[in-house]
C-alpha atoms as a PDB file:
ATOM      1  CA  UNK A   1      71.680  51.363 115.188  1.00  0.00           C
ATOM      2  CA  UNK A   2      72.896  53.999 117.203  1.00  0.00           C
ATOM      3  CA  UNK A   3      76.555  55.922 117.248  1.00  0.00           C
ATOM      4  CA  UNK A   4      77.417  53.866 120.339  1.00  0.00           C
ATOM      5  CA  UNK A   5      77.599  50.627 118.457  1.00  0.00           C
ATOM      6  CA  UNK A   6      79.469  51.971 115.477  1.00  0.00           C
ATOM      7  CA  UNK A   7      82.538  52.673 117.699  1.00  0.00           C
ATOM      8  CA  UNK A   8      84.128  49.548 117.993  1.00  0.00           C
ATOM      9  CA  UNK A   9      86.017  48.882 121.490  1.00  0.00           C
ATOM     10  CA  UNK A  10      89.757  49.170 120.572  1.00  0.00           C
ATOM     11  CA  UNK A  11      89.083  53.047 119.264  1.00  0.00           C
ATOM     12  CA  UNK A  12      87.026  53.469 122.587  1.00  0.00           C
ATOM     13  CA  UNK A  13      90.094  52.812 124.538  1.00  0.00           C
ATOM     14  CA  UNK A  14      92.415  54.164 122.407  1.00  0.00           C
ATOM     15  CA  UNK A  15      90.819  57.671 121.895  1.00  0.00           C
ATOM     16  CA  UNK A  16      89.905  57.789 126.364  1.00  0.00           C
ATOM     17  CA  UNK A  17      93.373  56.891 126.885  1.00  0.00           C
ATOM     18  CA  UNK A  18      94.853  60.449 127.146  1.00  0.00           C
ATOM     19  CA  UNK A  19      92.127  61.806 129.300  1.00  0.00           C
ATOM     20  CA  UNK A  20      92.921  59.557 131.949  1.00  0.00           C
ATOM     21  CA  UNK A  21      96.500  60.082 132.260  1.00  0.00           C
ATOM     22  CA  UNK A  22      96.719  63.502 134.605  1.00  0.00           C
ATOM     23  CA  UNK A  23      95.381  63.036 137.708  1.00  0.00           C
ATOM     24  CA  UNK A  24      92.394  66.175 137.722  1.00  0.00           C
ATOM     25  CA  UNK A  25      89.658  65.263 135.559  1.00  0.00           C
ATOM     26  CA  UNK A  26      89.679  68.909 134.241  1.00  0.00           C
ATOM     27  CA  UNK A  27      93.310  68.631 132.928  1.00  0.00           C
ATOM     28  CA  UNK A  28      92.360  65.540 131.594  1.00  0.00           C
ATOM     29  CA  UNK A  29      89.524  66.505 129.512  1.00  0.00           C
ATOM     30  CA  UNK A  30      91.980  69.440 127.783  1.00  0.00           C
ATOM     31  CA  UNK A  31      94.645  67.022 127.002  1.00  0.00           C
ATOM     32  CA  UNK A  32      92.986  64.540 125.915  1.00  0.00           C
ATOM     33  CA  UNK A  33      90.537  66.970 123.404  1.00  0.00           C
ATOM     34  CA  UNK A  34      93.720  68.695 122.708  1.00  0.00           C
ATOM     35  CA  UNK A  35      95.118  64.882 121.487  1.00  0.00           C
ATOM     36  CA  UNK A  36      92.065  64.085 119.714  1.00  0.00           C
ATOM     37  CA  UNK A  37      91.964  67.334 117.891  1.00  0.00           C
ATOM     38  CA  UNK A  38      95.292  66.770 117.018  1.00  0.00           C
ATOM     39  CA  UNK A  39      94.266  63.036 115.416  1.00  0.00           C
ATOM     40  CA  UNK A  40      91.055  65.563 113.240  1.00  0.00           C
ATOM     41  CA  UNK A  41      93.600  67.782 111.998  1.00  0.00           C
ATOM     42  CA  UNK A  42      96.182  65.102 110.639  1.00  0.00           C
ATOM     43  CA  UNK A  43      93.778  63.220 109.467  1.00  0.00           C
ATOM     44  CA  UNK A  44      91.281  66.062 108.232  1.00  0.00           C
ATOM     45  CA  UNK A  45      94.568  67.555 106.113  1.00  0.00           C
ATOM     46  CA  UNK A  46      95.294  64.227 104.556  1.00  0.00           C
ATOM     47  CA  UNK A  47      91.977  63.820 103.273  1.00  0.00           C
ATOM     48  CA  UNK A  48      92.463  67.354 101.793  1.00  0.00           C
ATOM     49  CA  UNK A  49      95.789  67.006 100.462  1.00  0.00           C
ATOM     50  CA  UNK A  50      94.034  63.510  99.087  1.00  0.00           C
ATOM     51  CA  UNK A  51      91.097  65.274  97.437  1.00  0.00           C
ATOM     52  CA  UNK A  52      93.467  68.171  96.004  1.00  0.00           C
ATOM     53  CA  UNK A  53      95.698  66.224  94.197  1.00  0.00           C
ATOM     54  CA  UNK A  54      92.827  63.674  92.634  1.00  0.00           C
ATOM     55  CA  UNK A  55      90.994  67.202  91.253  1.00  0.00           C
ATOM     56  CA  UNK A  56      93.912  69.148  90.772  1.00  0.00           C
ATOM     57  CA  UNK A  57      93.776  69.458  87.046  1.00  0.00           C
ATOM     58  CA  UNK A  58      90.145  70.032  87.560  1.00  0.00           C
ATOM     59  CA  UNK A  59      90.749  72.935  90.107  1.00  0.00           C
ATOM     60  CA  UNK A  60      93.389  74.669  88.136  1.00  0.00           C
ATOM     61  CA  UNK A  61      91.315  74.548  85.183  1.00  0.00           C
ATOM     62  CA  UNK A  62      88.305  76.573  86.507  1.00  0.00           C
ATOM     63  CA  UNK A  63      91.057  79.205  88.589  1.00  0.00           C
ATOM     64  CA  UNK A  64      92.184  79.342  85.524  1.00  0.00           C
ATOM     65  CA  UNK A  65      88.895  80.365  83.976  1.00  0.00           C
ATOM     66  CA  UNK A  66      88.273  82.622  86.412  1.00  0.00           C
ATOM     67  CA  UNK A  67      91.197  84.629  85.766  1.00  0.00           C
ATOM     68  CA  UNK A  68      90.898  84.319  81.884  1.00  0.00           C
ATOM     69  CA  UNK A  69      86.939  85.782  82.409  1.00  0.00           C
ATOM     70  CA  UNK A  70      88.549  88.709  85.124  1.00  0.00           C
ATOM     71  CA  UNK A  71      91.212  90.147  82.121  1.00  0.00           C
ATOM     72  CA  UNK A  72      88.242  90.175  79.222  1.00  0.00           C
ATOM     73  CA  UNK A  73      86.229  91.797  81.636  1.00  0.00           C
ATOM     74  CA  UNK A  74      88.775  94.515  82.321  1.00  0.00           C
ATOM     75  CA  UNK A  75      90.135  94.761  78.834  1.00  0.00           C
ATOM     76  CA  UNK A  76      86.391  95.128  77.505  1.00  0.00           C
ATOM     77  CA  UNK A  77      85.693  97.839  80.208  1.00  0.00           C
ATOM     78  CA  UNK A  78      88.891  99.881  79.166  1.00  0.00           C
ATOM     79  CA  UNK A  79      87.225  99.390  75.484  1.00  0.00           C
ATOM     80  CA  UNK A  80      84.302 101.316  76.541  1.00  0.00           C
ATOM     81  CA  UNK A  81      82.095  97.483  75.219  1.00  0.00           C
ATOM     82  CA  UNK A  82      79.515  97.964  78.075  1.00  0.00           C
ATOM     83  CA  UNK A  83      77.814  94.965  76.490  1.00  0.00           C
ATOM     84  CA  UNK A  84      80.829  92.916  75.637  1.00  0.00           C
ATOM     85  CA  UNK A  85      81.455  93.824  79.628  1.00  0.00           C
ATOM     86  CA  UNK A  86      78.724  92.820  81.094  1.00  0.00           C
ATOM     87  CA  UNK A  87      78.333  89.390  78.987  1.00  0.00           C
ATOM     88  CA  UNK A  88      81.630  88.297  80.057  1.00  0.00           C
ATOM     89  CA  UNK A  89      81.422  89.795  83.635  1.00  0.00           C
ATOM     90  CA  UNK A  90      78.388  87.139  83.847  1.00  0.00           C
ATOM     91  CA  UNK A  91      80.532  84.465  82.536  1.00  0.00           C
ATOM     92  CA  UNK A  92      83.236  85.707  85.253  1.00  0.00           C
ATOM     93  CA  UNK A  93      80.474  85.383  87.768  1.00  0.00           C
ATOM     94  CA  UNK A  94      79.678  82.290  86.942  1.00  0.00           C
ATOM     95  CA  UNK A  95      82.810  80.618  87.131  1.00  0.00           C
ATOM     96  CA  UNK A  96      83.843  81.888  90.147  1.00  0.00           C
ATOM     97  CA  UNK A  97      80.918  80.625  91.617  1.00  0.00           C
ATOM     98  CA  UNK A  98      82.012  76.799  90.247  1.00  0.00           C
ATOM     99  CA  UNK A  99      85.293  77.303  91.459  1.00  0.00           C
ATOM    100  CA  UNK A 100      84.256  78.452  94.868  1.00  0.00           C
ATOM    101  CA  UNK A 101      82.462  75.684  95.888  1.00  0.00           C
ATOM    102  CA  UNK A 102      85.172  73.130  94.631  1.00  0.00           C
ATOM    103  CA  UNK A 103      87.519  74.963  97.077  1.00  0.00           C
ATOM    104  CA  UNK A 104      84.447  74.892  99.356  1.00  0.00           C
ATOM    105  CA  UNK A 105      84.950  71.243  98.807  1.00  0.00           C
ATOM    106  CA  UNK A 106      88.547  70.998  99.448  1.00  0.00           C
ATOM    107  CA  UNK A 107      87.996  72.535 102.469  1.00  0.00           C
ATOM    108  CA  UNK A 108      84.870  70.687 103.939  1.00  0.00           C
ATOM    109  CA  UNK A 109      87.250  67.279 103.096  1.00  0.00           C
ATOM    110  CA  UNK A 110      89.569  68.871 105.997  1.00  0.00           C
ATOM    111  CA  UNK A 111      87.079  69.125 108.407  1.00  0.00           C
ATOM    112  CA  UNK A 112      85.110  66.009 108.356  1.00  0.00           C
ATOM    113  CA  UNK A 113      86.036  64.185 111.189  1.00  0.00           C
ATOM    114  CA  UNK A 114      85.318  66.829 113.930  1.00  0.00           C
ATOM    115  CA  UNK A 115      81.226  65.744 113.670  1.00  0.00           C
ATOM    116  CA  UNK A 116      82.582  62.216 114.413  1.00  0.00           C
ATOM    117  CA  UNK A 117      84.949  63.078 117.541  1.00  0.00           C
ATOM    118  CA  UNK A 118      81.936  65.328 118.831  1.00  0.00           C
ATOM    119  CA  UNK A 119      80.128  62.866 118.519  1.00  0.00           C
ATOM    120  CA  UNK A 120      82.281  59.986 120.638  1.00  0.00           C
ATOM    121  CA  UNK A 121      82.902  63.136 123.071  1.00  0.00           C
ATOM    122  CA  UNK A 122      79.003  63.353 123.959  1.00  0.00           C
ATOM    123  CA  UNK A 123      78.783  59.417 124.418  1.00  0.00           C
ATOM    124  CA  UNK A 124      81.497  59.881 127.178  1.00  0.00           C
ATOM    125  CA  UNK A 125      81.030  63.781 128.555  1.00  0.00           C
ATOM    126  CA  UNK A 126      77.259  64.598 127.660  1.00  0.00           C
ATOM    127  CA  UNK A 127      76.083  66.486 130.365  1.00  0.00           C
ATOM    128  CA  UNK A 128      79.260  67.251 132.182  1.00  0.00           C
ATOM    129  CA  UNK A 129      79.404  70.639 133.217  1.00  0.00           C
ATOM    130  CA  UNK A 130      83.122  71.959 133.037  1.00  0.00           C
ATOM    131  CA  UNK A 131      82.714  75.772 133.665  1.00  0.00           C
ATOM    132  CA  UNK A 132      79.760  78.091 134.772  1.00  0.00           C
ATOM    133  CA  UNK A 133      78.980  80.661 132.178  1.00  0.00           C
ATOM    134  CA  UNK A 134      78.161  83.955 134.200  1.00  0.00           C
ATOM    135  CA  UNK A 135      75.677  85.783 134.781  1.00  0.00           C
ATOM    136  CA  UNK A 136      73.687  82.367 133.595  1.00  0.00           C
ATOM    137  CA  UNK A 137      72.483  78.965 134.572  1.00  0.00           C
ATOM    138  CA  UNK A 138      74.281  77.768 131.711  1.00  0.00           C
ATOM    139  CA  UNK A 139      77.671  75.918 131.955  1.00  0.00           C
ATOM    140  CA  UNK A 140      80.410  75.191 129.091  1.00  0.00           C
ATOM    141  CA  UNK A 141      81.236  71.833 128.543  1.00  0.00           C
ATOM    142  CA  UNK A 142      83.396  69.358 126.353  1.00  0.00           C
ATOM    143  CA  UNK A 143      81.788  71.370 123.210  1.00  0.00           C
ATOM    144  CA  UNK A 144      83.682  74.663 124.264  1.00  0.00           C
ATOM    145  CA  UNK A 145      87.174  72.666 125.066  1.00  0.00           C
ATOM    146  CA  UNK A 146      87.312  70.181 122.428  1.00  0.00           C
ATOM    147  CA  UNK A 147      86.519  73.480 119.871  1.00  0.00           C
ATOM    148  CA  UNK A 148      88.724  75.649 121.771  1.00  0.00           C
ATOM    149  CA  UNK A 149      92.031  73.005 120.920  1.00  0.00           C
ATOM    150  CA  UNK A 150      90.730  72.185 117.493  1.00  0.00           C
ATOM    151  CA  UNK A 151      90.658  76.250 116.211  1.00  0.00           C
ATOM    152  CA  UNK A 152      94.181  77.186 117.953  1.00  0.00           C
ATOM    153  CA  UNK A 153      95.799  74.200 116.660  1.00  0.00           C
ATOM    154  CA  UNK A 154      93.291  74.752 112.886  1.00  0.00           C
ATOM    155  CA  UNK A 155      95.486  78.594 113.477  1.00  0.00           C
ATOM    156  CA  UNK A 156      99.164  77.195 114.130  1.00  0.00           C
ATOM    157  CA  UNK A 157      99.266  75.190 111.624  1.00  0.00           C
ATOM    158  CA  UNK A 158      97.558  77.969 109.252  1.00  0.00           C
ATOM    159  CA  UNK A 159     100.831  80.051 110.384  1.00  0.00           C
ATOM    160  CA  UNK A 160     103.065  77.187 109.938  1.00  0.00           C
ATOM    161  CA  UNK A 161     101.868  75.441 107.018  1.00  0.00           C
ATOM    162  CA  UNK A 162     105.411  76.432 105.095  1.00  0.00           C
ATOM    163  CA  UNK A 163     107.470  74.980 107.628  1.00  0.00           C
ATOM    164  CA  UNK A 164     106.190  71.915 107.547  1.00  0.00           C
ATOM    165  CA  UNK A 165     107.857  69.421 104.954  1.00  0.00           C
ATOM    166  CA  UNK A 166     105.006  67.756 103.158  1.00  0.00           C
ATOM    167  CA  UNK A 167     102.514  70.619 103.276  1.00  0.00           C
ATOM    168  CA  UNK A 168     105.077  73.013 102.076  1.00  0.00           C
ATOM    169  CA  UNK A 169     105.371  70.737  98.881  1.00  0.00           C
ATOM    170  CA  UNK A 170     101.652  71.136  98.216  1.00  0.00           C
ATOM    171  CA  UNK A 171     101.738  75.245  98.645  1.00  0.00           C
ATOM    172  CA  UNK A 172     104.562  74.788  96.566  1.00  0.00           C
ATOM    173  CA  UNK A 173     102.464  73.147  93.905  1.00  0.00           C
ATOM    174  CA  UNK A 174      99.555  75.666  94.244  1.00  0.00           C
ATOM    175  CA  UNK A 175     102.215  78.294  93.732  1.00  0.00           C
ATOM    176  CA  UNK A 176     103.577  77.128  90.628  1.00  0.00           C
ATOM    177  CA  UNK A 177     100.182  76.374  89.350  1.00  0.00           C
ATOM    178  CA  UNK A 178      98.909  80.196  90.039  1.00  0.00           C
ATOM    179  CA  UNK A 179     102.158  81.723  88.290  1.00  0.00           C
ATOM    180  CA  UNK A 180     101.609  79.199  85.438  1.00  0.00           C
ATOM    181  CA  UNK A 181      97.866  80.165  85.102  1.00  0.00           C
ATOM    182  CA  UNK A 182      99.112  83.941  85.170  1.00  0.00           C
ATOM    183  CA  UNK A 183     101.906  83.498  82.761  1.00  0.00           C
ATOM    184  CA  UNK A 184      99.630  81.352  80.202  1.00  0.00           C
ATOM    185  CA  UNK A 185      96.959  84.245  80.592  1.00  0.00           C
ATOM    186  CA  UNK A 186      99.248  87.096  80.316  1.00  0.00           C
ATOM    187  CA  UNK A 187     100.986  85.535  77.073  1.00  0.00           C
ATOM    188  CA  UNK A 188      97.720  84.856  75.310  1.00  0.00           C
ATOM    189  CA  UNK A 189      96.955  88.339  75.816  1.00  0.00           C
ATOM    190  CA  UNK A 190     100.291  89.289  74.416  1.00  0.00           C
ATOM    191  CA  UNK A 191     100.000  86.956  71.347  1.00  0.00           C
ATOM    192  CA  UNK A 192      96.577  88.726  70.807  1.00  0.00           C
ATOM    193  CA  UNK A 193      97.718  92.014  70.407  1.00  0.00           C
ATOM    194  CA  UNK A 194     100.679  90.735  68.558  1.00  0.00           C
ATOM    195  CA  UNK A 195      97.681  89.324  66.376  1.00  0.00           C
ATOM    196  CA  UNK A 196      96.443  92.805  65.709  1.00  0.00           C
ATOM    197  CA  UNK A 197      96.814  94.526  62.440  1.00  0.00           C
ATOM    198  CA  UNK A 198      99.177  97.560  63.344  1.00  0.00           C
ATOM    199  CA  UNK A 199      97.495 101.047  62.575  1.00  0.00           C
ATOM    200  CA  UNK A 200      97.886 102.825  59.111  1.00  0.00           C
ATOM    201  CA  UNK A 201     100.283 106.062  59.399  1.00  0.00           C
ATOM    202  CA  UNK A 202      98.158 108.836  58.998  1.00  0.00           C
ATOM    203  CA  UNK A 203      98.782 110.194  55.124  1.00  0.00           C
END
């Protein structure tokens, strides 16, 4: 079974539709990648938005491990406890690492359907030459424009992420979440020194 046959008619037509409206081929191919890299990035962001809120407990609870591992570190270099600072800077290590690649997740879950509109692009433009590269025999095709929409639009809506209702309630929520995690961490470390015993005067 090839791609071809996975694509079922209706999406054909639907997805070619914008490429044929201007009347030069060339405009048509950077409208219509411009149009269906604006369908990736809605679509990519749901899925993230999706993803984040069915791990978010998850994802807060290893930033906030991370963070928790960072301040022992610290506090047991300022202590002058090589050991204790290397054991826990391990630990730190460690968790970052976990916490990375569920971001890393996250993050992948925004991008997935560019592999599918690249691939629907090469059943229809595959081997179309759109500009000569120079100096070379080598020419730039629907790759380089459908790429070259997908990353400025990826960037304005990086910029303008706070602007825009829905996502602004989700930085919103990663906000709060980060202050929580740093007010949780900074009061244990307050109710640990509270915890103390206070030093003997000196007789």
């Amino acid at each position: 079974m090839d791609f071809a046959s996975l694509v079922p008619a209706w999406l054909d037509a639907f997805l070619i539709a914008p490429f044929r409206w201007p009347a030069s081929a060339e405009a048509g191919l950077w409208l219509g990648s411009a149009i269906l890299a604006s369908y990736c990035l809605v679509l990519g962001e749901l899925s993230a938005i999706l993803v984040y809120l069915w791990h978010r407990e998850r994802l807060e609870a290893m930033q906030a491990e991370v963070m928790r591992c960072h301040n022992l570190s610290v506090d047991a270099l300022h202590a002058g406890d090589k050991e204790a600072y290397l054991a826990i800077n391990k630990m730190a290590h460690e968790e970052f690492g976990k916490s990375f690649f569920a971001q890393a997740g996250v993050g992948m879950a925004s991008i997935w359907p560019v592999p599918f509109a690249l691939g629907w692009l090469a059943l229809r433009f595959e081997g179309i030459p759109v500009y000569d590269i120079p100096g070379t025999s080598l020419h730039a095709g629907y790759v380089f424009v459908f790429l070259t929409c997908y990353i400025a639009l990826r960037v304005l809506l990086a910029r303008n992420r706070r602007r825009i209702p829905y996502l602004a309630r989700i930085e919103a929520l990663k906000d709060k979440a980060r202050a929580a995690i740093v007010a949780r961490i900074a009061a244990e470390k307050q109710s640990a020194r509270s915890a103390e015993p206070a030093e003997q005067p000196s007789k």
